[in-house]
Protein backbone atom coordinates (compact mmCIF):
# COMPACT_ATOMS: atom_id res chain seq x y z
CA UNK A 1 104.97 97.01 113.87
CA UNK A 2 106.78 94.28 111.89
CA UNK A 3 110.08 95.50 113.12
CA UNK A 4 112.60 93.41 110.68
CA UNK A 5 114.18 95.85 108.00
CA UNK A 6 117.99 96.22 108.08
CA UNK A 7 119.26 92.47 108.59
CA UNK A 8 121.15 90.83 105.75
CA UNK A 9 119.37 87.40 105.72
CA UNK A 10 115.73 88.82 104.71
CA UNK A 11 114.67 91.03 102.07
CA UNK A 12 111.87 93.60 103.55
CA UNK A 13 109.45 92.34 100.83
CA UNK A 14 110.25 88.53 102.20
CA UNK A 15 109.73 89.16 105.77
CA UNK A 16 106.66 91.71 104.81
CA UNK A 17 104.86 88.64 102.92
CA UNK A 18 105.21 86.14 105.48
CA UNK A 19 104.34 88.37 107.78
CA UNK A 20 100.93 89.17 106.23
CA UNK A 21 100.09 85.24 105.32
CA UNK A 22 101.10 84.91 109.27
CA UNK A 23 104.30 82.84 109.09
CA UNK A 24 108.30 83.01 108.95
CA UNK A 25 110.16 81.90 106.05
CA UNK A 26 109.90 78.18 105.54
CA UNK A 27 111.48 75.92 103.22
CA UNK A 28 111.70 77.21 99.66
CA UNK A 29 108.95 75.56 97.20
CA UNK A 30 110.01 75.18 93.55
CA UNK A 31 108.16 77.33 91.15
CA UNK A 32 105.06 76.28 89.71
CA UNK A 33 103.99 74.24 92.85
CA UNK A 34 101.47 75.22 95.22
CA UNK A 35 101.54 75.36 98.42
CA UNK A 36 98.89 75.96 101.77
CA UNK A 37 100.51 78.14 103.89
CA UNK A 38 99.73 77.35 108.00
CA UNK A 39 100.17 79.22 110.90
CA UNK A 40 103.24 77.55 112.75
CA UNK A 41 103.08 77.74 116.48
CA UNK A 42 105.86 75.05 117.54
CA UNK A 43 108.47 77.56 116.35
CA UNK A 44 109.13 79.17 119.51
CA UNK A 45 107.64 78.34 123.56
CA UNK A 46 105.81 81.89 123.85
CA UNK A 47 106.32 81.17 127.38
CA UNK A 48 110.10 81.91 127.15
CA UNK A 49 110.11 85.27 126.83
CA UNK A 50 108.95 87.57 129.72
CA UNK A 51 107.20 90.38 129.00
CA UNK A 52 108.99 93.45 130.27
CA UNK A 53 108.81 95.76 133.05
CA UNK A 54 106.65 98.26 133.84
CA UNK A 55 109.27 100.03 135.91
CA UNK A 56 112.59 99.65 133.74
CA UNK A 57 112.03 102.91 133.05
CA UNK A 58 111.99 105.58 135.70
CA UNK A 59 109.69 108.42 134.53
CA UNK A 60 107.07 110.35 135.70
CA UNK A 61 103.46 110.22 133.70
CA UNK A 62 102.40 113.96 132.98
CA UNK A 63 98.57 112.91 132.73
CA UNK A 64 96.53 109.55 133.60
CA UNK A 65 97.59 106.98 131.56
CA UNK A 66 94.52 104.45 130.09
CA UNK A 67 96.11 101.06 130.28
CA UNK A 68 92.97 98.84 129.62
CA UNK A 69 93.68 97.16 126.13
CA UNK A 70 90.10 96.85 125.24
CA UNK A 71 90.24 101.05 125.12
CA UNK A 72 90.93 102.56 121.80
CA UNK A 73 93.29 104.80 123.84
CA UNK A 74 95.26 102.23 125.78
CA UNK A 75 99.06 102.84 126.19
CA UNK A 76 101.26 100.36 125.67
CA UNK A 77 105.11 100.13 124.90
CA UNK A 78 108.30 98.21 126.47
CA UNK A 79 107.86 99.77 129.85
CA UNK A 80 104.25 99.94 129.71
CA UNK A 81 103.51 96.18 128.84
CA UNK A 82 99.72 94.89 128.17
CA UNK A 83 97.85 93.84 131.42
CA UNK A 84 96.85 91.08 130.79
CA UNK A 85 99.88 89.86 128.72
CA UNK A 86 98.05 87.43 126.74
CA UNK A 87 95.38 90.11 126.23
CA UNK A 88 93.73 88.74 122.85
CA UNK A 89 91.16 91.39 121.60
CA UNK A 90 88.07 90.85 119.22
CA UNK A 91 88.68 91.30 115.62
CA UNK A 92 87.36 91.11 112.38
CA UNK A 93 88.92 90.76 108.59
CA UNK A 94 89.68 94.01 106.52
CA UNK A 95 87.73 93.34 103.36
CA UNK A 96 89.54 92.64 100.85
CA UNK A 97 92.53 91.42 102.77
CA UNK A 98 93.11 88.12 105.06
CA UNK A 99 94.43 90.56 107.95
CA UNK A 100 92.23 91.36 111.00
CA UNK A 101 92.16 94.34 112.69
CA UNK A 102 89.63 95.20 115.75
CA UNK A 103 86.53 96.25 114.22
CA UNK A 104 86.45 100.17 114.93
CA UNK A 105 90.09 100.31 113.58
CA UNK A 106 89.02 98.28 110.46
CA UNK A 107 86.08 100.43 109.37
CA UNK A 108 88.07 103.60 109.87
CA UNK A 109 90.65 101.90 107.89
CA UNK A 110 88.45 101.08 104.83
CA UNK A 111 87.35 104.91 105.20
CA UNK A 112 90.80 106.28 105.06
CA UNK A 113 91.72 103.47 101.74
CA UNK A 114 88.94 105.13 100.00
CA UNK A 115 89.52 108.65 100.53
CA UNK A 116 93.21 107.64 99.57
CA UNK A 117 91.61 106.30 96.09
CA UNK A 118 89.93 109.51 95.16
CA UNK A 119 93.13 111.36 95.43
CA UNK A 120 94.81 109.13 93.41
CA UNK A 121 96.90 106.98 96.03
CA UNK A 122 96.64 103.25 96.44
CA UNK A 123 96.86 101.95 100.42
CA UNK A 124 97.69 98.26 101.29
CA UNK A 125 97.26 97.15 104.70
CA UNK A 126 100.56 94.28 105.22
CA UNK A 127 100.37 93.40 108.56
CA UNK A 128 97.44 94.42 111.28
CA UNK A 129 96.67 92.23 114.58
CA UNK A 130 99.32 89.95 115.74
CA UNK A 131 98.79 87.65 119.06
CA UNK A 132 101.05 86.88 121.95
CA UNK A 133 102.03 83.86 120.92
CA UNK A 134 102.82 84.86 117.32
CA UNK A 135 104.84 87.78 118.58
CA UNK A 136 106.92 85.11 120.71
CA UNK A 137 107.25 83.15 117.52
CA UNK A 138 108.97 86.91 115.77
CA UNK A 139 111.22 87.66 118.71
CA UNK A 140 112.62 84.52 119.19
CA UNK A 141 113.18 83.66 115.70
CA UNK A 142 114.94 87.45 115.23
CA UNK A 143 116.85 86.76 118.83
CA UNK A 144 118.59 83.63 117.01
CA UNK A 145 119.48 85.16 113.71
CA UNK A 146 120.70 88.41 115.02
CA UNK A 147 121.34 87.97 118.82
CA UNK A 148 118.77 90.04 121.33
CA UNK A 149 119.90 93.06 121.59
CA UNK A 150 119.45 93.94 117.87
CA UNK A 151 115.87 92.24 118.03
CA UNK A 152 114.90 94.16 120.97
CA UNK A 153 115.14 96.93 118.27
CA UNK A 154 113.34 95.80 115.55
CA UNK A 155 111.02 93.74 117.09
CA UNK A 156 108.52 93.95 120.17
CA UNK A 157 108.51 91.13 123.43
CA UNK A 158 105.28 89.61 123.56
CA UNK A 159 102.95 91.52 125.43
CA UNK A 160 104.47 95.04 124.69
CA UNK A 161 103.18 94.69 121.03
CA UNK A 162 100.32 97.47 119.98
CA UNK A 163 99.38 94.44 117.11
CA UNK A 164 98.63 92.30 120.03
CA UNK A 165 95.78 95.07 120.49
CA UNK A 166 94.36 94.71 116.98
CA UNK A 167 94.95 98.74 116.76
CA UNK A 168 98.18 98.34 114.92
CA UNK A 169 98.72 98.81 111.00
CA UNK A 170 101.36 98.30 108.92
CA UNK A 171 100.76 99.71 105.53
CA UNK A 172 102.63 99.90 102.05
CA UNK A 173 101.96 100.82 98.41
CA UNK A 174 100.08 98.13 96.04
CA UNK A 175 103.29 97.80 93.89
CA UNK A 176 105.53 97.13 96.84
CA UNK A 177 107.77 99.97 96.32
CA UNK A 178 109.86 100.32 99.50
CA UNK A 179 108.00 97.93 101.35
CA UNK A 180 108.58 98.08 105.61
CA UNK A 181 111.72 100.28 104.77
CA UNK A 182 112.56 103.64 105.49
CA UNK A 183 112.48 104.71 101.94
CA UNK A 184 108.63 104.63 102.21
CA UNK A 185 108.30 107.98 103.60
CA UNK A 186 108.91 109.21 100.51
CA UNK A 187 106.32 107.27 98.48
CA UNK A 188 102.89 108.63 97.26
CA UNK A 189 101.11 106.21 100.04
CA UNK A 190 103.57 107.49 102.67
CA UNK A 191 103.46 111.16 102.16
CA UNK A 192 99.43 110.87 101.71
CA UNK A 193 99.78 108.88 105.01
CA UNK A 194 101.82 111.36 107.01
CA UNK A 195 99.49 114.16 106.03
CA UNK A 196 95.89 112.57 106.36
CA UNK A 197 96.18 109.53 108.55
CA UNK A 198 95.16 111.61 111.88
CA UNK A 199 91.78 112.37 110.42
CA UNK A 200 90.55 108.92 109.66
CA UNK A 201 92.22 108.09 113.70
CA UNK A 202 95.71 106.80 112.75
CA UNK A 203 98.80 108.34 113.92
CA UNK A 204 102.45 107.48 113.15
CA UNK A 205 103.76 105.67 116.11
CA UNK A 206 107.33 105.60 115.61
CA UNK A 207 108.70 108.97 114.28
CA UNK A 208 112.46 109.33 112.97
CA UNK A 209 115.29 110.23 115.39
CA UNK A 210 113.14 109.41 117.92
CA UNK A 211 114.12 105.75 118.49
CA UNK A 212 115.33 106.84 122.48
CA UNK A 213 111.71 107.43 123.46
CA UNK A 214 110.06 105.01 121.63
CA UNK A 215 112.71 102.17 121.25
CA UNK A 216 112.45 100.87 118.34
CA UNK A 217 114.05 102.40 115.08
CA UNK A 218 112.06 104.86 112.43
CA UNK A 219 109.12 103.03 110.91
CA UNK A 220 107.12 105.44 108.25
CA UNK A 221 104.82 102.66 107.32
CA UNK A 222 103.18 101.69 111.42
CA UNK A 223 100.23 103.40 112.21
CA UNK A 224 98.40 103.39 115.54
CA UNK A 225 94.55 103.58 115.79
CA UNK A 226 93.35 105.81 118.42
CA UNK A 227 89.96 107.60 117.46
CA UNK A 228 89.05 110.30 115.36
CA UNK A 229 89.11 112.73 118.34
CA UNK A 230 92.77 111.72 120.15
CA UNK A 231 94.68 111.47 117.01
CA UNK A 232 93.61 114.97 116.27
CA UNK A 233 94.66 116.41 119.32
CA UNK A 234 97.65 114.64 119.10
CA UNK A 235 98.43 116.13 115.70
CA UNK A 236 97.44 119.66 116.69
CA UNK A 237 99.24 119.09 119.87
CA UNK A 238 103.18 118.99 117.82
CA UNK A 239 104.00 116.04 120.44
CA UNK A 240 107.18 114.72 119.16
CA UNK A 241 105.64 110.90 119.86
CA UNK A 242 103.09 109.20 121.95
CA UNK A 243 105.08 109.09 124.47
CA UNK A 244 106.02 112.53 124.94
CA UNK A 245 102.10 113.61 124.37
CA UNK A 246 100.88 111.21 127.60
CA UNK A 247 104.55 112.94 129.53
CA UNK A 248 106.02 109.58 129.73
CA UNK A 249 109.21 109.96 127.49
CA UNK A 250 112.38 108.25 128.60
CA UNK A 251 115.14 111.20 129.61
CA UNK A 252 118.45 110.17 128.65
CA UNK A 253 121.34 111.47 130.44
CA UNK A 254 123.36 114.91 129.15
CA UNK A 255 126.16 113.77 127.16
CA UNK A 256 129.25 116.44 128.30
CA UNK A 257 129.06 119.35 126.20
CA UNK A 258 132.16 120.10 123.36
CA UNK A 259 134.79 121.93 124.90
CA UNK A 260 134.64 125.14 121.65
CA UNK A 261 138.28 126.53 121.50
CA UNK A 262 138.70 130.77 121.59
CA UNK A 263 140.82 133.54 119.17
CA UNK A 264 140.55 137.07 119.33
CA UNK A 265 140.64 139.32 115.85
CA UNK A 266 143.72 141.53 114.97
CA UNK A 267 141.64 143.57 112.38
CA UNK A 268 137.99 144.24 111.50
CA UNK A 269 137.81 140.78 109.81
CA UNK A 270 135.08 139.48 107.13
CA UNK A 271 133.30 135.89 108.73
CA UNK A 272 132.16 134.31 105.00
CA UNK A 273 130.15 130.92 104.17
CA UNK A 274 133.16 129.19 102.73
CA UNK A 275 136.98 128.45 103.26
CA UNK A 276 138.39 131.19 101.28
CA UNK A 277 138.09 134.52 100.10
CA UNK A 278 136.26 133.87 97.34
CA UNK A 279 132.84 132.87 99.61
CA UNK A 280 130.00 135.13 100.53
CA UNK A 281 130.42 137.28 103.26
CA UNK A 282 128.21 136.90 106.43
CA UNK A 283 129.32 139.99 108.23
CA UNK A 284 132.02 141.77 109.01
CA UNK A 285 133.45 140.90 113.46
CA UNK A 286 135.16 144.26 114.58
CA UNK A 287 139.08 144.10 115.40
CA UNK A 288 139.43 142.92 119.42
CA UNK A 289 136.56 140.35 119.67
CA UNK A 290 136.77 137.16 120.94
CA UNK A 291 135.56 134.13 118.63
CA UNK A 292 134.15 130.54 119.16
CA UNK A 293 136.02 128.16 117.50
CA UNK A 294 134.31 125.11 116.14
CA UNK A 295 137.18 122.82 115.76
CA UNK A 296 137.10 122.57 112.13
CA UNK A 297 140.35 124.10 110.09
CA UNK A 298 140.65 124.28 106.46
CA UNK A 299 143.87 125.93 104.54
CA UNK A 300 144.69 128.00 106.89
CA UNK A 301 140.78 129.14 107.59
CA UNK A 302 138.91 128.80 111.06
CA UNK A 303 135.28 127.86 111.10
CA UNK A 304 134.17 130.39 114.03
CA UNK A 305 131.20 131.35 115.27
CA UNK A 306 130.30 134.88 116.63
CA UNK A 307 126.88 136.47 118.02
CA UNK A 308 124.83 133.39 116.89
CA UNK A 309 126.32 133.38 112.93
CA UNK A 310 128.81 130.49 111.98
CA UNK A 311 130.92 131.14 108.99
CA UNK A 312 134.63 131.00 108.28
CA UNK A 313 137.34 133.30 108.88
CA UNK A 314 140.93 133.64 107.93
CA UNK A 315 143.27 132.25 110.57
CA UNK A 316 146.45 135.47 109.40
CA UNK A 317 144.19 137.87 111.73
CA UNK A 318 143.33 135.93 114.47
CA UNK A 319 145.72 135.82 117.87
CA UNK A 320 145.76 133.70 121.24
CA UNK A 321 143.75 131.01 118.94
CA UNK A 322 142.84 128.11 121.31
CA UNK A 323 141.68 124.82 119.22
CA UNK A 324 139.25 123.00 120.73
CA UNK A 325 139.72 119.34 122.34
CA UNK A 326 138.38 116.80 120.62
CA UNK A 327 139.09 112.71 120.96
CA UNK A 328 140.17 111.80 117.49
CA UNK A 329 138.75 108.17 116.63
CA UNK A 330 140.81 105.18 115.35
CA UNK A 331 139.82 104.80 111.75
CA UNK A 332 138.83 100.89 111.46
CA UNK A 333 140.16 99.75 108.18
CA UNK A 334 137.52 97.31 106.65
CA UNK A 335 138.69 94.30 104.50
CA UNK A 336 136.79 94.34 101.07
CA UNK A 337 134.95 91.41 101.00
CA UNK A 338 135.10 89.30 97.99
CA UNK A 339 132.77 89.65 95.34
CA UNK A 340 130.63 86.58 94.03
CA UNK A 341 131.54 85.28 90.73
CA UNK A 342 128.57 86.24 88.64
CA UNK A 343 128.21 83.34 86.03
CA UNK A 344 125.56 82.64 83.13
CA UNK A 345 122.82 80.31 83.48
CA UNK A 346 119.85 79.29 81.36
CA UNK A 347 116.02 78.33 82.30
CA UNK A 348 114.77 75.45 81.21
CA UNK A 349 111.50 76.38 81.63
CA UNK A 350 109.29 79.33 81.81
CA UNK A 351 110.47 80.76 85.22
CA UNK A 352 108.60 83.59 88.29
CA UNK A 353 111.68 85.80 89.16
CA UNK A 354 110.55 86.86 92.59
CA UNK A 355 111.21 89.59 95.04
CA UNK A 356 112.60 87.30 97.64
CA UNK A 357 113.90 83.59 97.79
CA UNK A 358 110.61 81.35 98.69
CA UNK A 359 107.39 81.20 95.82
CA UNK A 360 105.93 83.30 98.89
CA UNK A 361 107.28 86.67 97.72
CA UNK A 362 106.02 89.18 94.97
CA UNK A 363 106.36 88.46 91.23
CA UNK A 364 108.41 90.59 89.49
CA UNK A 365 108.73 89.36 85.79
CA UNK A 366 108.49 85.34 83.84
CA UNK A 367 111.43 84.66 81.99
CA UNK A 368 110.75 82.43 79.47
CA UNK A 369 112.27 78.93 78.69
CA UNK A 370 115.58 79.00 77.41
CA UNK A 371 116.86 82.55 78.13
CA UNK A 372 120.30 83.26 79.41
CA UNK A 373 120.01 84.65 82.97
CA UNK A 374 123.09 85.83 85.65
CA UNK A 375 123.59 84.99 88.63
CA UNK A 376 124.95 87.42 91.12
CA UNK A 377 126.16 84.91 93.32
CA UNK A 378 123.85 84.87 96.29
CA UNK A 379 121.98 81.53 97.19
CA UNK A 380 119.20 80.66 99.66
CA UNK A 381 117.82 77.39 100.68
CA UNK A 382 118.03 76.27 96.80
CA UNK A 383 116.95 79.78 94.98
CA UNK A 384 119.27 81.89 93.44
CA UNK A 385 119.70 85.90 93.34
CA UNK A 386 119.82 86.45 88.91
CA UNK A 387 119.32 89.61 86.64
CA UNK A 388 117.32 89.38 83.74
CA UNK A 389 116.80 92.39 81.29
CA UNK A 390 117.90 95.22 84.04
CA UNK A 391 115.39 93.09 86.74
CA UNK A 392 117.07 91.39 89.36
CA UNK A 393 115.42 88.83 91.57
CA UNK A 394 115.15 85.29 93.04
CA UNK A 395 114.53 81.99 90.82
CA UNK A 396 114.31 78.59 91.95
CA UNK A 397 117.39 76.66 90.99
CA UNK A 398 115.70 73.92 89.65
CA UNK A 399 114.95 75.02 86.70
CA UNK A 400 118.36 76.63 85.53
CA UNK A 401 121.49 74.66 83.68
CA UNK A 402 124.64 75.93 83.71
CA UNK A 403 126.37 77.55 80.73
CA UNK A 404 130.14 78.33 80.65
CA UNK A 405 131.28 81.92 80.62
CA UNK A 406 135.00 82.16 80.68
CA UNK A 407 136.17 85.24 82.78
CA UNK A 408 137.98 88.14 81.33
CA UNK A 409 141.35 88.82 82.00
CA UNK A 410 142.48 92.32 82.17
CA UNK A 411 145.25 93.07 80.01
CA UNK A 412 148.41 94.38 81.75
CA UNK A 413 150.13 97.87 81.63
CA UNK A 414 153.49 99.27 81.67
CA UNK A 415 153.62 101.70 84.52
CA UNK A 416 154.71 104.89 83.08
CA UNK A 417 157.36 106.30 85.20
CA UNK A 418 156.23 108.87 88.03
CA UNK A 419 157.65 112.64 87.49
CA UNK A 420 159.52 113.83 90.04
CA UNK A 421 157.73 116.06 92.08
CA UNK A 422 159.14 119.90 92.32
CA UNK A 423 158.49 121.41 96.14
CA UNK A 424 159.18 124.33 97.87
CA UNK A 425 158.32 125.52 101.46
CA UNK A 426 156.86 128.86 102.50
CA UNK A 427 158.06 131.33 104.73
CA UNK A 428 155.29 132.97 105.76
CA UNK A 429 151.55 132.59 105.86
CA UNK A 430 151.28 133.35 101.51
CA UNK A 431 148.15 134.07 99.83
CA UNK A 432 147.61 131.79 96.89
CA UNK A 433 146.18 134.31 94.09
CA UNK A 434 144.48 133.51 90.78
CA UNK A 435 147.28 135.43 88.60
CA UNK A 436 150.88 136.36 89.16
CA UNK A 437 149.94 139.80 91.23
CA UNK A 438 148.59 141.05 93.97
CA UNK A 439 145.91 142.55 92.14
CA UNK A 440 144.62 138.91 91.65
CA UNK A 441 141.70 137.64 93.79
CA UNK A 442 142.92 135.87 97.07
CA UNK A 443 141.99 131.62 96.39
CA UNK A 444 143.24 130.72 99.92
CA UNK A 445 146.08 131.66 102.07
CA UNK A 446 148.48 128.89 102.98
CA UNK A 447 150.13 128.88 106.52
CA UNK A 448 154.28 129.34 106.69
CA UNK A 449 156.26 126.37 106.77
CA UNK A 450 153.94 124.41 104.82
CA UNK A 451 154.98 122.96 101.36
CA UNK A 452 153.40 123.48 97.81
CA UNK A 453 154.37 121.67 94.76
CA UNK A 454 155.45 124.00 91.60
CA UNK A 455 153.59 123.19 88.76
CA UNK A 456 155.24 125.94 85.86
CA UNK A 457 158.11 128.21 85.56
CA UNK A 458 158.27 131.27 87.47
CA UNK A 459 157.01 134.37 85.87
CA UNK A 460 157.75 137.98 86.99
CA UNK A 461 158.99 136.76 90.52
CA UNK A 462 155.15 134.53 90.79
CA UNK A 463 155.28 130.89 90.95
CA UNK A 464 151.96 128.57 89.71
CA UNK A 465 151.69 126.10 92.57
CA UNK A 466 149.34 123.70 93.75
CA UNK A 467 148.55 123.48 97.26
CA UNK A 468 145.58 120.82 98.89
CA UNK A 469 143.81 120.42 95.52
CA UNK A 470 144.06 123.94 95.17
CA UNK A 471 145.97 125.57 91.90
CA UNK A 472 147.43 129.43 91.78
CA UNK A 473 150.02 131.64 91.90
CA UNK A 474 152.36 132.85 94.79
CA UNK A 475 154.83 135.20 95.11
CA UNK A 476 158.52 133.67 95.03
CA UNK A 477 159.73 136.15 97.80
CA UNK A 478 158.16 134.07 100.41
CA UNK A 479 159.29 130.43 99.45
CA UNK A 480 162.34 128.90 99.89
């Protein structure tokens, strides 16, 4: 559960490496020198962070709940922390990986890889066991760069951390497309994942739209081990998560239900799927009945809804209409922020564009000595963010001169001057046709007292106006 997508300051495929060689982003290395990458335990005191609560969250457990971490079953979350804390379970390494797992979970985990590879889908494991102190290292470092509360929601306190049990995975696709994001759901590994993972023992731990109960924010890619036999039943079981399956899901409080506003029909009136009379119609509500109003309004049309079926109505045969409250939100105006100067640079030798800033992260193409490169702007510990033939990327700065590209200056224009604008008002509520008569289908039917802008001359008493985006004709008795 590498919880760390969303924040500005790492790419996922940056955070996903060093979490799979074991270590946070360190100091960037120029490219083309090697380095040995160590485990770094002075980072953080693991002892700072207290593991939390088993009663911060008042529920009731539906069956017995196994909370021995050496079980394959055992429950664990951020109300339901390890016992012991520093639990540290037995593991072994995933052949062909450097990332341990406990043993049961890693052989079912080579099973599942190779059924994967005879249907044609390529599994990586990224990140598997994780220990207490490691985890301290992760939350403290994601506390600092992005204050607590946001790390309490990508990231796990020590001791409430299903790696710490060696039954965690974290898997991706071999070329690293949509690596720890949410787009992965929709890759070949994470579709074969979502549909097959329960028979090898694996079950996705932390569903989408479920981050109330589980706490932490959609991850397609984290898988759970839990035996062949639970993860089945869990499956077959339609449990929205683990937590709802063992009867321990959080219950939030009822948020106060939408006050829906009421009209009653003047004539047999047609409900259709769209504002206006050109739409579909859904059925027809008989003259007398009382509607549900949704709240939403559109030219003079009601979205209602009316024995179950929600469609749209026109508002000229409804009466005693009743709008429903709603609290209308302060728009918050955002400042554009400024956009980097992109300028041209050249390498000055052959040069790894990477996936992230730090000679840690994936290779994505060389670009070879002398070639004109441009930088987007963004810098990073002395590595620059530069597209290349379509491909952008990270390069060290070291090997990159500058070359000047004088910026373009737009060329100015004469403002043409504005027509002036023709309006008139209407006197009652007018159907807008498609043609000067009233043989013409209906577009929309615009409320009195509203105005419309004339777009032509009159013809046979009809005026072409244009009315919310809307263009047609209207009959000249009605405007003044």
């Amino acid at each position: 559960m590498p919880k760390y997508f969303g924040p500005k300051i790492f790419t996922a495929m940056a955070l996903g490496a060093a979490l799979s060689l074991g270590t946070l982003p360190g100091p960037a290395i120029a490219a083309g020198q090697s380095a040995t990458v160590h485990s770094v335990t002075s980072m953080a005191t693991a002892s700072s962070i207290a593991p939390a609560s088993a009663n911060s969250i008042s529920v009731a457990a539906a069956r017995k709940l196994d909370r021995n971490p050496s079980h394959l079953d055992v429950f664990v979350n951020k109300s339901y922390p390890l016992k012991p804390a520093r639990y540290t379970p037995k593991t072994s390494t995933v052949s062909g990986t450097g990332i341990r797992l406990r043993p049961e979970a890693a052989g079912a985990y080579n099973k599942m890889v190779k059924a994967a590879k005879k249907s044609g889908v390529r599994v990586k494991l990224i990140s598997g066991y994780r220990s207490y102190n490691r985890q301290a290292q992760l939350f403290n470092q994601y506390s600092r760069m992005y204050g607590k509360k946001y790390a309490e929601r990508i990231s796990a306190k020590p001791g409430t951390s299903e790696h710490q049990t060696g039954l965690a995975a974290d898997v991706g696709n071999y070329n690293g497309a949509c690596a720890l994001q949410s787009c992965f759901e929709g890759t070949p590994v994470g579709k074969w994942m979502k549909k097959n993972a329960h028979k090898y023992g694996f079950i996705l731990r932390y569903p989408k739209g479920q981050e109330s109960v589980t706490g932490y924010a959609y991850e397609p890619w984290h898988f759970r081990y839990v035996g062949t036999s639970l993860a089945k039943s869990y499956k077959n079981s339609g449990a929205k998560t683990f937590e709802h399956f063992h009867g321990v899901a959080s219950t939030k409080k009822n948020s106060p239900k939408t006050v829906k506003g009421t009209a009653k029909t003047t004539a047999n009136l047609n409900m259709r799927s769209g504002a206006g009379a050109g739409n579909r119609v859904i059925l027809t509500i008989p003259r007398g009945k009382s509607v549900k109003l949704t709240g939403s309004k559109k030219s003079g049309w009601y979205q209602v809804t009316y024995k179950s079926k929600t469609g749209w109505v026109s508002g000229t045969y409804l009466s005693n209409v009743s709008m429903p409250k709603s609290e209308t939100k302060k728009k918050e105006t955002k400042k554009p922020s400024p956009k980097p100067n992109s300028s041209s640079k050249k390498t000055t030798a052959n040069l790894n564009m990477r996936a992230g800033a730090g000679t840690s992260n994936r290779v994505i193409l060389t670009i070879p000595k002398g070639k004109t490169v441009k930088a987007t702007g963004k810098t990073k510990s002395g590595w620059l963010q530069v597209t290349y033939k379509s491909k952008t990327g990270w390069v060290s700065g070291t090997y990159l001169s500058n070359t000047s590209t004088p910026k373009k200056s737009k060329p100015k224009t004469e403002s043409s001057p504005k027509k002036k604008v023709k309006t008139k008002t209407t006197t009652a509520n007018l159907n807008m046709r498609t043609g000067n008569s009233t043989k013409k289908q209906v577009v929309l039917t615009i409320p009195k007292g509203k105005k419309v802008e004339i777009i032509g001359s009159k013809k046979s008493g009809w005026y072409p106006v244009k009315f919310k985006s809307k263009k047609g004709w209207v009959s000249g008795t009605y405007l003044k």
